[in-house]
Protein backbone atom coordinates (compact mmCIF):
# COMPACT_ATOMS: atom_id res chain seq x y z
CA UNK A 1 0.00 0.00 0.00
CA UNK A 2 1.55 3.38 -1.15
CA UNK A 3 2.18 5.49 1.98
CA UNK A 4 0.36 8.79 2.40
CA UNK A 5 2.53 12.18 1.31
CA UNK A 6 3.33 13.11 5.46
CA UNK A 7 1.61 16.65 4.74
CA UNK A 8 -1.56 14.94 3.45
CA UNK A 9 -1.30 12.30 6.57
CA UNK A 10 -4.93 13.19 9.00
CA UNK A 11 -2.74 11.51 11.48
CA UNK A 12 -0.29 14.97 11.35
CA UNK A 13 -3.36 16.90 12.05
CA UNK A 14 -5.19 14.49 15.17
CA UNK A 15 -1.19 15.16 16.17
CA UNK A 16 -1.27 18.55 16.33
CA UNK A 17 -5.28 18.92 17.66
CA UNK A 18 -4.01 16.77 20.55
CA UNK A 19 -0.83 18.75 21.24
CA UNK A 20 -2.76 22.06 20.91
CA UNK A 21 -5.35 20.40 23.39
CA UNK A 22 -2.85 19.73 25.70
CA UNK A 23 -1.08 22.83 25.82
CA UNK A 24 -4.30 24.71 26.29
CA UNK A 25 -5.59 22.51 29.13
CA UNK A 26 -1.91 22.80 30.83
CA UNK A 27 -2.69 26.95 31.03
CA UNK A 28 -6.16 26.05 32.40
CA UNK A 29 -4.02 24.27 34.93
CA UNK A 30 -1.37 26.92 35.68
CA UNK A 31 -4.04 29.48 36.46
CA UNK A 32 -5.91 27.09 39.44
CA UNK A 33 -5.35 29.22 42.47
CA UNK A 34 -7.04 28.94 45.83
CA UNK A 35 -6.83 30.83 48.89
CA UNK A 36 -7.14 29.28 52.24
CA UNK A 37 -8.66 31.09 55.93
CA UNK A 38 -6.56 31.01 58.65
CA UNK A 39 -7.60 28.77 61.41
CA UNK A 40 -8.02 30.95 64.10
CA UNK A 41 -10.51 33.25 61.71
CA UNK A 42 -12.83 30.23 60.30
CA UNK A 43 -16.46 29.73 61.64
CA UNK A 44 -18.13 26.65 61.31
CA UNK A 45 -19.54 28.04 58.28
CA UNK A 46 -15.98 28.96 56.66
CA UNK A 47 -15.04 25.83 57.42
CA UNK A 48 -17.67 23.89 55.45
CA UNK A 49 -17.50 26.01 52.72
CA UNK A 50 -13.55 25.79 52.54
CA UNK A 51 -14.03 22.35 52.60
CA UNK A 52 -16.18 22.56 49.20
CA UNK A 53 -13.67 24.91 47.68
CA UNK A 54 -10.80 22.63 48.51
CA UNK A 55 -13.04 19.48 46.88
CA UNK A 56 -13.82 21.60 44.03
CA UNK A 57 -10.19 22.68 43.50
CA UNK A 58 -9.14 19.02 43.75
CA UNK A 59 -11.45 18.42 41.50
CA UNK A 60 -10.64 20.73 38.88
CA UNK A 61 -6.99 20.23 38.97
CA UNK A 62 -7.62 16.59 38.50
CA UNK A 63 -9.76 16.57 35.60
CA UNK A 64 -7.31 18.92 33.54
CA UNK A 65 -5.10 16.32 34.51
CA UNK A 66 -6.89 13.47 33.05
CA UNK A 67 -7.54 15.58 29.92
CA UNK A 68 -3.48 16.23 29.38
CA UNK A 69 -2.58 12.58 30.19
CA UNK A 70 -5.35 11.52 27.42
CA UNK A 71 -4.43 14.02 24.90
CA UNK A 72 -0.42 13.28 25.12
CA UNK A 73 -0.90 9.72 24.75
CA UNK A 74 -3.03 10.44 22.12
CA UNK A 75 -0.70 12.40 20.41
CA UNK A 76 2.25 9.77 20.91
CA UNK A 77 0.11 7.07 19.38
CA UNK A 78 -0.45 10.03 16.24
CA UNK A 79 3.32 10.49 16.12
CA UNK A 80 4.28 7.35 15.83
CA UNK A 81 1.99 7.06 12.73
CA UNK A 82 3.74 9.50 11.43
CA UNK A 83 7.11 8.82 11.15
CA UNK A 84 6.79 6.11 9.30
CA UNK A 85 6.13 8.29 6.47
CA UNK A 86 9.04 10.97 6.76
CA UNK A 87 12.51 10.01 8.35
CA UNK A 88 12.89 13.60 9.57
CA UNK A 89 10.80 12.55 12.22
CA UNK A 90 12.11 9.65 13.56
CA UNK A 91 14.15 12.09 16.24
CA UNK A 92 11.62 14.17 16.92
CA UNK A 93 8.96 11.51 17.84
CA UNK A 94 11.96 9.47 20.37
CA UNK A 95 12.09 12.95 21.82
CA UNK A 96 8.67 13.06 22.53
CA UNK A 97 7.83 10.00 23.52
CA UNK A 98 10.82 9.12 25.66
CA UNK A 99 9.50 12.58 27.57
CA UNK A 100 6.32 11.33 28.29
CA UNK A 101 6.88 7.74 28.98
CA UNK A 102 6.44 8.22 32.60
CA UNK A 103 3.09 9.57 31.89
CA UNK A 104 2.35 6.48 29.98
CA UNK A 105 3.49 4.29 32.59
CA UNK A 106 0.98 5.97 35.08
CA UNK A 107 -2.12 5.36 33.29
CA UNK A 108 -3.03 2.31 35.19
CA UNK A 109 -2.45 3.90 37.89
CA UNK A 110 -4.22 7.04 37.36
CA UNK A 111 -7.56 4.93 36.48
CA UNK A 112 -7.22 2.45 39.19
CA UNK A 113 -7.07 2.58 43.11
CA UNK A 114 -5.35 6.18 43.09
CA UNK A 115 -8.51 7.50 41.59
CA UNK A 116 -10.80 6.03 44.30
CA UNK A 117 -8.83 7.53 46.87
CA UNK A 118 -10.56 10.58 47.91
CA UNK A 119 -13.33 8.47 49.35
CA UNK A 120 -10.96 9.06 52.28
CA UNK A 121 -10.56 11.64 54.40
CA UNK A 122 -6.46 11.72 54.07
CA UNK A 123 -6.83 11.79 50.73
CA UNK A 124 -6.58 15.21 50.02
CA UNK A 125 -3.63 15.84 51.13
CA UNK A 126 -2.02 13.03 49.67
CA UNK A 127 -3.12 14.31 46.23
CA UNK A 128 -1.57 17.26 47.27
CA UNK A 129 1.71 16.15 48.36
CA UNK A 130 1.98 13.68 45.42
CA UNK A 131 1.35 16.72 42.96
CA UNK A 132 4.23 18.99 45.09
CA UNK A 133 1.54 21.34 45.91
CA UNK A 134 1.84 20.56 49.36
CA UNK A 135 5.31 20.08 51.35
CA UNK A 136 5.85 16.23 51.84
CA UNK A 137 6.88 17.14 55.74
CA UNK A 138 3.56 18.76 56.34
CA UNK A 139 0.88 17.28 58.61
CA UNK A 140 -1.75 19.08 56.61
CA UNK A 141 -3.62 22.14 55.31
CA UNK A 142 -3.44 24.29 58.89
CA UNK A 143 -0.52 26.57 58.03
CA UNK A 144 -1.31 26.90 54.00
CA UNK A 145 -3.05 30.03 53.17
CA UNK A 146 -2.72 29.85 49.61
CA UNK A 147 -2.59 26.66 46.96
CA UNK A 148 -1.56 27.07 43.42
CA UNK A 149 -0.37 25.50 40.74
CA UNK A 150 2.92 26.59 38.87
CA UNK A 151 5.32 24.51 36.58
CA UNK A 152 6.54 22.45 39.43
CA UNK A 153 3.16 20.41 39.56
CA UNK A 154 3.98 16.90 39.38
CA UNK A 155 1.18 15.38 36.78
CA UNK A 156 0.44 11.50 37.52
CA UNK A 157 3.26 12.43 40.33
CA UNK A 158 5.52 11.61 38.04
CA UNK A 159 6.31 14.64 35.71
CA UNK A 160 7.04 18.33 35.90
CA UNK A 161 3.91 20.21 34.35
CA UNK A 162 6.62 22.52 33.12
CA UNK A 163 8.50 19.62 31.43
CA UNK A 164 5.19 18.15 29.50
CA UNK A 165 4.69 21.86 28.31
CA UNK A 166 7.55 22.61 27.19
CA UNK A 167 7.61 19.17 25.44
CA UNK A 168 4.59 19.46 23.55
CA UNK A 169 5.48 23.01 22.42
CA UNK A 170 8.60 22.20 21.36
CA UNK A 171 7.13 19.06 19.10
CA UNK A 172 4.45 21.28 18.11
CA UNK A 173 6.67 24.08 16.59
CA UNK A 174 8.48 21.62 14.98
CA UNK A 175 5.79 20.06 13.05
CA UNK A 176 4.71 23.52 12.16
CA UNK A 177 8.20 24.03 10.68
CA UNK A 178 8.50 20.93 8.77
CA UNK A 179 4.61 21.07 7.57
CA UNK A 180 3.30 25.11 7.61
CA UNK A 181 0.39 23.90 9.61
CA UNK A 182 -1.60 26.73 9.79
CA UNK A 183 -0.30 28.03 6.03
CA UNK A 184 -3.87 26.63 4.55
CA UNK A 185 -6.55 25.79 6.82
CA UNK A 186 -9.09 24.72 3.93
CA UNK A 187 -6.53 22.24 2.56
CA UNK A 188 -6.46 21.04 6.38
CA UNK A 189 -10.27 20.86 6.85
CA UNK A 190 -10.85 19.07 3.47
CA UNK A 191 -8.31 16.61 4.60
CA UNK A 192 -10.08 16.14 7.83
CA UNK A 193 -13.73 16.07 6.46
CA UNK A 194 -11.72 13.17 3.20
CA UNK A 195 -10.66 11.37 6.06
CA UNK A 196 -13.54 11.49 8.36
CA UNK A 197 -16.04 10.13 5.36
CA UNK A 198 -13.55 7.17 4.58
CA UNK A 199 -13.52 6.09 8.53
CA UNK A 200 -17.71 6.56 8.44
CA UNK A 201 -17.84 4.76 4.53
CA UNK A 202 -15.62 1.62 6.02
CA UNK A 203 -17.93 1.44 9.12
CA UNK A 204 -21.07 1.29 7.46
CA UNK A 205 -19.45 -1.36 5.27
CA UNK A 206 -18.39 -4.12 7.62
CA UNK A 207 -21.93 -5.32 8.71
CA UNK A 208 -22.86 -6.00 5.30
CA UNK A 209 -19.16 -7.63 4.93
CA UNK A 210 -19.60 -9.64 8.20
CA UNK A 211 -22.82 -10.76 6.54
């Protein structure tokens, strides 16, 4: 089967959608901020209702989490398509995916017990800690005044934020380089929409192949 000309490849464009996805959700990261009360000042009332900011910041943080890890493995699955069809890439794509191999190798993790685990009450705080937004020496939340999230934060508690950023960027540029991605957008959507009928046209034939 005659390979695809790499510029014509949908695979280069899910690539770059998923690296663009990432970076975006990464800045929706950086910008989670919460400030704490003091003990001494908190009512009842300012307690419970720091309790369901801290939840919903936990919350938040996690989910654009989840949505980086997806879209990076996404994209290394793209880029590995890819090469095969332009050699130029071969160094780029080791690059990239030797970066985020730790993030691969926490996806069982990430969508087994660890996720389960704020069903306890330590939990948050071991999120926190885990994620370096909280000092591992620290017996909890009673001195913090302030959580946010800078380059620093671990993602899957196994990668600087920073690092996976920088990454993606970096691999993103590149592409744009070799490939003028945004030179002609209509070329880029007609690719898209060519490649999205053959996918629907090959599903709608296997029943009647199966039969």
């Amino acid at each position: 089967m005659a390979s695809i000309e790499p510029e014509r490849n949908p695979s280069l464009y899910l690539l770059s959608d998923h690296l663009d996805a990432a970076l975006a959700r990464g800045e929706e990261l950086l910008a989670q901020d919460l400030a704490l009360d003091t003990p001494d000042a908190a009512t009842l009332r300012d307690w419970l209702r720091q309790t369901r900011d801290l939840n919903g910041f936990v919350s938040a943080i996690r989910t654009l989490e989840y949505a980086i890890t997806a879209r990076l493995l996404q994209a290394r699955k793209r880029a590995d398509d890819l090469k095969r069809g332009d050699s130029r890439l071969k160094p780029l794509v080791a690059l990239f995916v030797g970066g985020t191999t730790p993030l691969a190798d926490a996806v069982a993790e990430l969508g087994g017990s660890d996720a389960r685990a704020f069903d306890d009450a330590d939990a948050v705080p071991a999120f926190l800690r885990s994620r370096g937004l909280l000092a591992p020496d620290a017996a909890g939340l009673a001195l913090v005044t302030r959580l946010g999230v800078d380059e620093d934060y671990l993602v899957a508690g196994r990668i600087r934020l920073g690092t996976l950023l920088d990454l993606a960027a970096a691999f993103l540029d590149a592409l744009d380089r070799l490939y003028d991605l945004h030179g002609d957008a209509t070329e880029r959507v007609e690719i898209a929409a060519a490649h999205a009928a053959h996918m629907l046209g090959a599903a709608s034939a296997e029943p009647s192949a199966a039969n």
